[in-house]
Protein backbone atom coordinates (compact mmCIF):
# COMPACT_ATOMS: atom_id res chain seq x y z
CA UNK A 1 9.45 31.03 -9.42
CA UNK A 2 7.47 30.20 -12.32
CA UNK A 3 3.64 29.23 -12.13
CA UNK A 4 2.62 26.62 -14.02
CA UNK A 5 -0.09 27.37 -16.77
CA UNK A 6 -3.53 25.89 -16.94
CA UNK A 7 -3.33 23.86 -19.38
CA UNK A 8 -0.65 22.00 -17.34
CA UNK A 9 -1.38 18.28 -16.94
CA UNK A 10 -1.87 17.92 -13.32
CA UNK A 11 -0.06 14.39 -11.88
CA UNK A 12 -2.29 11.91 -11.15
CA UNK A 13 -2.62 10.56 -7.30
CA UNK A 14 -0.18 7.78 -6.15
CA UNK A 15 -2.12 4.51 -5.45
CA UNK A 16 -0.65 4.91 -1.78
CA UNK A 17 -3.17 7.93 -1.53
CA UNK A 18 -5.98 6.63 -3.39
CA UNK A 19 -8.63 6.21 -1.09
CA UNK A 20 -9.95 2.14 -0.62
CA UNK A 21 -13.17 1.30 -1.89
CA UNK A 22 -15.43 -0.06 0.66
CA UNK A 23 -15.26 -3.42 -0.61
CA UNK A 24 -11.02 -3.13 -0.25
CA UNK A 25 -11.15 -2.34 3.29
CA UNK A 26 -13.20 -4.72 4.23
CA UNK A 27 -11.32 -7.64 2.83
CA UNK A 28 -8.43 -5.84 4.23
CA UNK A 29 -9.77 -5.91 7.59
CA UNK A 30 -10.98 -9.71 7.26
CA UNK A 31 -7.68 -10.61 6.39
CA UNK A 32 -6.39 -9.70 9.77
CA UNK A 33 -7.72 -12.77 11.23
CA UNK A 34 -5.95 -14.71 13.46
CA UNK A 35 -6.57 -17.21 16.10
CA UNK A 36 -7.56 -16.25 19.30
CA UNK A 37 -8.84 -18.78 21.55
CA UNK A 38 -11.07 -22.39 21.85
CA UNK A 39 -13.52 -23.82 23.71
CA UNK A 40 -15.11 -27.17 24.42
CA UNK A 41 -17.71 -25.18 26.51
CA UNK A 42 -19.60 -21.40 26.72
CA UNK A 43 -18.39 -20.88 30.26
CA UNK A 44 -14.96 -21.18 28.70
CA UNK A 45 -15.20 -18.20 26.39
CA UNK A 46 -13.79 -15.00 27.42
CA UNK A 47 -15.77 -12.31 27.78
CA UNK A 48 -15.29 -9.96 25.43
CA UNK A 49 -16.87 -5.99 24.71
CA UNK A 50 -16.30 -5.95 20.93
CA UNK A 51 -18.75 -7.06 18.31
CA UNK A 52 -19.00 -10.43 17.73
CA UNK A 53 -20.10 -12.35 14.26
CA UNK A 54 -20.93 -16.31 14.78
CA UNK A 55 -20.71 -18.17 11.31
CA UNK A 56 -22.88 -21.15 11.62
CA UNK A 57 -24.70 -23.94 9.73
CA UNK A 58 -25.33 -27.93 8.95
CA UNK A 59 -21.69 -30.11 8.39
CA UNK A 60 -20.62 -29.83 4.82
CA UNK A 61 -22.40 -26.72 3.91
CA UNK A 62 -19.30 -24.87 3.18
CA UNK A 63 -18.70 -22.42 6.53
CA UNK A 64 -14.94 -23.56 6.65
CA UNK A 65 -14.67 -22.59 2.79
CA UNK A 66 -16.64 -19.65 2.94
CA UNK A 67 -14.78 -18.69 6.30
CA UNK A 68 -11.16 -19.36 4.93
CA UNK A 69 -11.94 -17.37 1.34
CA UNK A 70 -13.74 -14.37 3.58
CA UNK A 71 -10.35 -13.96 4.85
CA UNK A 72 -8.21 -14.83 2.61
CA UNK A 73 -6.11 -17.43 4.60
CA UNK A 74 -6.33 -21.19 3.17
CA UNK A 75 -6.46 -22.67 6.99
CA UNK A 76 -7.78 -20.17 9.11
CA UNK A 77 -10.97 -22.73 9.69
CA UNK A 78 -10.29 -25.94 10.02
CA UNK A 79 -12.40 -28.13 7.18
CA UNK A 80 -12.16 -31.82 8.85
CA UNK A 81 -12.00 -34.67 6.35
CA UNK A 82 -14.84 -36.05 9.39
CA UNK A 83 -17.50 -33.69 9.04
CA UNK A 84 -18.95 -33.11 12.47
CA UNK A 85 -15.91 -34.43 14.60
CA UNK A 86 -14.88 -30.92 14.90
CA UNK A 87 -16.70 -29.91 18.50
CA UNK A 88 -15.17 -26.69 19.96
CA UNK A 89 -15.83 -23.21 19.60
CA UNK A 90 -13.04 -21.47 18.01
CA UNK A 91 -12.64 -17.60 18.06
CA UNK A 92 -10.66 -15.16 15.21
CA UNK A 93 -9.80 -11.45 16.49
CA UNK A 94 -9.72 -9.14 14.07
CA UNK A 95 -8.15 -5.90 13.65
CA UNK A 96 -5.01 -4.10 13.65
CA UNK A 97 -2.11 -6.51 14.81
CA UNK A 98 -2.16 -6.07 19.18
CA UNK A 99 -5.96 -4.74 18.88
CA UNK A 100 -9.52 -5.92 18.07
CA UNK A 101 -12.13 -4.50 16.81
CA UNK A 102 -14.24 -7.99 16.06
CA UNK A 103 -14.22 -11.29 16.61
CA UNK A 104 -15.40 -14.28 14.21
CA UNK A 105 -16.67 -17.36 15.81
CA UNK A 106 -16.84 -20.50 14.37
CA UNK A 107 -19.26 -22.90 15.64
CA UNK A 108 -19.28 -26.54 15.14
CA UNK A 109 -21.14 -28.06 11.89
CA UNK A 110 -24.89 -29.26 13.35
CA UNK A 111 -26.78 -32.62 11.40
CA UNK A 112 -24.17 -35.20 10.41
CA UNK A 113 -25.56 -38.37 11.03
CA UNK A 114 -22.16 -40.31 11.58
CA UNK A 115 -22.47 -38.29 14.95
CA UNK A 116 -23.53 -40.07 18.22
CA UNK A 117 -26.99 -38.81 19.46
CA UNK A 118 -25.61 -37.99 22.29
CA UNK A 119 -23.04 -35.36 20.96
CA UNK A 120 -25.41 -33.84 18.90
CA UNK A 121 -27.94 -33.14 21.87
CA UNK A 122 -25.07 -31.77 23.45
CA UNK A 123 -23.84 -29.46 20.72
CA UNK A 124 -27.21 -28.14 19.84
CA UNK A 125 -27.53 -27.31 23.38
CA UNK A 126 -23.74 -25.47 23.61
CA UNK A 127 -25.15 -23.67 20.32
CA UNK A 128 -28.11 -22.73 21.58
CA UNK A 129 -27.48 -21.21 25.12
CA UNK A 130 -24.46 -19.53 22.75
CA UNK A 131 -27.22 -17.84 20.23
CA UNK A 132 -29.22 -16.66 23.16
CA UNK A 133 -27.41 -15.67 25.71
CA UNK A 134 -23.90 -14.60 24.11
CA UNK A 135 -24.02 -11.06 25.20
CA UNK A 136 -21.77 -8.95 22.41
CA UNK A 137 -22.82 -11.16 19.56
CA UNK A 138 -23.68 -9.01 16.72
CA UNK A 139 -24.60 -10.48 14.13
CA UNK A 140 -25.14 -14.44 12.80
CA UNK A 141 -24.21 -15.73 9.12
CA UNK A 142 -26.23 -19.48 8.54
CA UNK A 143 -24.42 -21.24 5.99
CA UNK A 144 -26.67 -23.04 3.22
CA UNK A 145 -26.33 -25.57 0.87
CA UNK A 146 -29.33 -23.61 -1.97
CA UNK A 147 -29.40 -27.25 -3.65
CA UNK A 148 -30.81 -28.93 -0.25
CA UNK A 149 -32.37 -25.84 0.76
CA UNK A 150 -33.04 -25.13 4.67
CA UNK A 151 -33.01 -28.32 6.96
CA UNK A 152 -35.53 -28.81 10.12
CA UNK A 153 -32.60 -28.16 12.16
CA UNK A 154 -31.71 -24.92 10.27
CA UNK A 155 -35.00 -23.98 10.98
CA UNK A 156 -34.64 -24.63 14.51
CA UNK A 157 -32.03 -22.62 14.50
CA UNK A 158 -33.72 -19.58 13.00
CA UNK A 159 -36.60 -20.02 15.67
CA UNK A 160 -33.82 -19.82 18.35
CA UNK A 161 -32.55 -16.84 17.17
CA UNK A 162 -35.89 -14.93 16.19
CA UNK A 163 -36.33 -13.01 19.46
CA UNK A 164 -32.80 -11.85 19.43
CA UNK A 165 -33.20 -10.73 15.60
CA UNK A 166 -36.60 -8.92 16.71
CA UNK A 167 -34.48 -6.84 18.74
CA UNK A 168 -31.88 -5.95 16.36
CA UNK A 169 -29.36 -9.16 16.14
CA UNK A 170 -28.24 -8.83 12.03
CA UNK A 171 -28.62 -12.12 10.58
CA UNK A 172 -27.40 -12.97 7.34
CA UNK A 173 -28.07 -16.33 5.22
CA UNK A 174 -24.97 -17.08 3.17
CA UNK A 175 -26.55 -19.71 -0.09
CA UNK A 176 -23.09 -21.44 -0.31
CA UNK A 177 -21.42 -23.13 -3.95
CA UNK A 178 -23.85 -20.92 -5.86
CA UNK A 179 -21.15 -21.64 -8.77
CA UNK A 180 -23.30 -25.50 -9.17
CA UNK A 181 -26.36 -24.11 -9.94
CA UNK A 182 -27.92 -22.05 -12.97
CA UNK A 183 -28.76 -18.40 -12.89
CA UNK A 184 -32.18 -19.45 -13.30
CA UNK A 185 -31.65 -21.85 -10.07
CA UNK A 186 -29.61 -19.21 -8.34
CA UNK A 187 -32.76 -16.81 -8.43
CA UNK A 188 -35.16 -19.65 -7.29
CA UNK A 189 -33.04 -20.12 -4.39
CA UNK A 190 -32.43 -16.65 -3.31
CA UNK A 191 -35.75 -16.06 -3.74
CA UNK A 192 -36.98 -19.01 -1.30
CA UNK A 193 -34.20 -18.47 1.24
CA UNK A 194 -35.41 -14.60 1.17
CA UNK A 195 -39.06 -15.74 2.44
CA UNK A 196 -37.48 -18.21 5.18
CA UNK A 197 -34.86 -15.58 6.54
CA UNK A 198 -37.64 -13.64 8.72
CA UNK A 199 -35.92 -10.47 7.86
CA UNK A 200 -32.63 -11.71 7.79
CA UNK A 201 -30.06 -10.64 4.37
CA UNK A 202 -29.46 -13.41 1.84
CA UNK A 203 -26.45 -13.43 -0.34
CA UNK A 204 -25.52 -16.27 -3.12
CA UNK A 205 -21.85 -17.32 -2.61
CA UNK A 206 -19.35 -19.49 -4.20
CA UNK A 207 -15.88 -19.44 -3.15
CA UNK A 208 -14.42 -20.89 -6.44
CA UNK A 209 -15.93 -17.89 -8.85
CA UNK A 210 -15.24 -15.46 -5.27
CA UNK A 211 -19.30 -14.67 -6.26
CA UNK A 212 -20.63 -12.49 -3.23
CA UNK A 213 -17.34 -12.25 -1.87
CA UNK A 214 -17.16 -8.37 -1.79
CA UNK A 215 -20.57 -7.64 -1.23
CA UNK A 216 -20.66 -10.10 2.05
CA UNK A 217 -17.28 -9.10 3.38
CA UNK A 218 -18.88 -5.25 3.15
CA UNK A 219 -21.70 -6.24 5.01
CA UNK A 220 -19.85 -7.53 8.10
CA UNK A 221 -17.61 -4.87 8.16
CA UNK A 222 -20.46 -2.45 8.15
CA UNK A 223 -22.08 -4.74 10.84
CA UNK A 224 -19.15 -4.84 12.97
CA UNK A 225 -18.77 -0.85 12.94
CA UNK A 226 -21.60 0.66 14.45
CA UNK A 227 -21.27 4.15 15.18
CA UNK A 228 -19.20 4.63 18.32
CA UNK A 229 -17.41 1.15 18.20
CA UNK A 230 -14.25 1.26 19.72
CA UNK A 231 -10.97 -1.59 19.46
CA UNK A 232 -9.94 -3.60 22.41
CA UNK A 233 -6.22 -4.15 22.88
CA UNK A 234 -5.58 -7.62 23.05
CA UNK A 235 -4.06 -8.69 25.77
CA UNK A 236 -0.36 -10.33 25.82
């Protein structure tokens, strides 16, 4: 048995064992999505134990884009051609195929005006008992249009969930199609949406130049792992 001498070139690791970067395995993980259930109403939601992260934000500021490119899947969130027709609460598990360690809610776009008064008191009603009372929601990502900036009812919104963020709710303020502005712009806007966030995380996004894809998927990865977190197995 020979030994090999020390100048030997020692074989570099397979890829297979190479371990992930943090950004990897979180896009990884989002891609896992699937659909798990809708509903017209709270009470209809299951009740679940594992974190939960509600996406959010005003019809046409990019949360089915931003959702779909998160995850990697074209249709996972359904972008009606009728912004604001879309009125159910739709859940994603995520995790290992037959478990979940996450969910990913997708709440109906708030603010288009094509939308009866009616439905819109109603929705921003479902929404808000949702925010508040929701008991294993984690964390909350506001989508933004940066060219329009923050709307009264965005701000609404944010007052809604203050109390819950006060007590440790992560909230995160996604600045959506960063790709039309200018750097210059891009700063301004981060910079604004920074002072509105109340101690919320800002990130600039675009889903066509996949800016802030990494760095956001990280975050709600890191979010949705707390120390002790544990997967549910789904049931059949």
């Amino acid at each position: 048995m020979t030994t090999p001498s020390p100048s030997s070139p020692v074989p570099p690791a397979s890829a297979a064992s190479a371990p992930k970067s943090a950004a990897q395995q979180a896009l990884g993980w989002l891609h896992t999505a699937r659909f798990l259930t809708t509903a017209p109403q709270l009470h209809f939601l299951p009740e679940l134990d594992v974190p939960e992260i509600a996406f959010v934000g005003r019809s046409n500021a990019g949360k089915s884009t931003c959702i779909n490119t998160l995850t990697q899947q074209k249709q996972l969130a359904f972008a009606s051609k009728r912004p604001g027709r879309t009125q159910h609460i739709n859940l994603f598990a995520l995790g290992k195929q037959g478990q979940m360690d996450a969910v990913l809610t997708d709440l109906p776009g708030y603010g288009y005006a094509a939308v009866p008064k009616q439905d819109k008191i109603r929705w921003q009603q479902v929404m808000a008992n949702y925010l508040v009372s929701r008991k294993n929601l984690q964390a909350i990502v506001l989508m933004c249009d940066p060219r329009h900036g923050m709307t009264e009812l965005d701000e609404i919104l944010l007052d809604v969930i203050r109390p819950r963020v006060e007590e440790g709710l992560k909230f995160l303020v996604v600045l959506t199609k960063a790709d039309k502005l200018t750097r210059s712009e891009g700063a301004k806007a981060l910079s604004i949406a920074k002072l509105q966030a109340g101690g919320g995380q800002v990130r600039l996004f675009s889903a066509t130049k996949r800016t802030g894809l990494e760095d956001v998927a990280t975050l709600l990865w890191d979010w949705a792992h707390p120390p002790g977190a544990a997967a549910t197995l789904l049931q059949p």
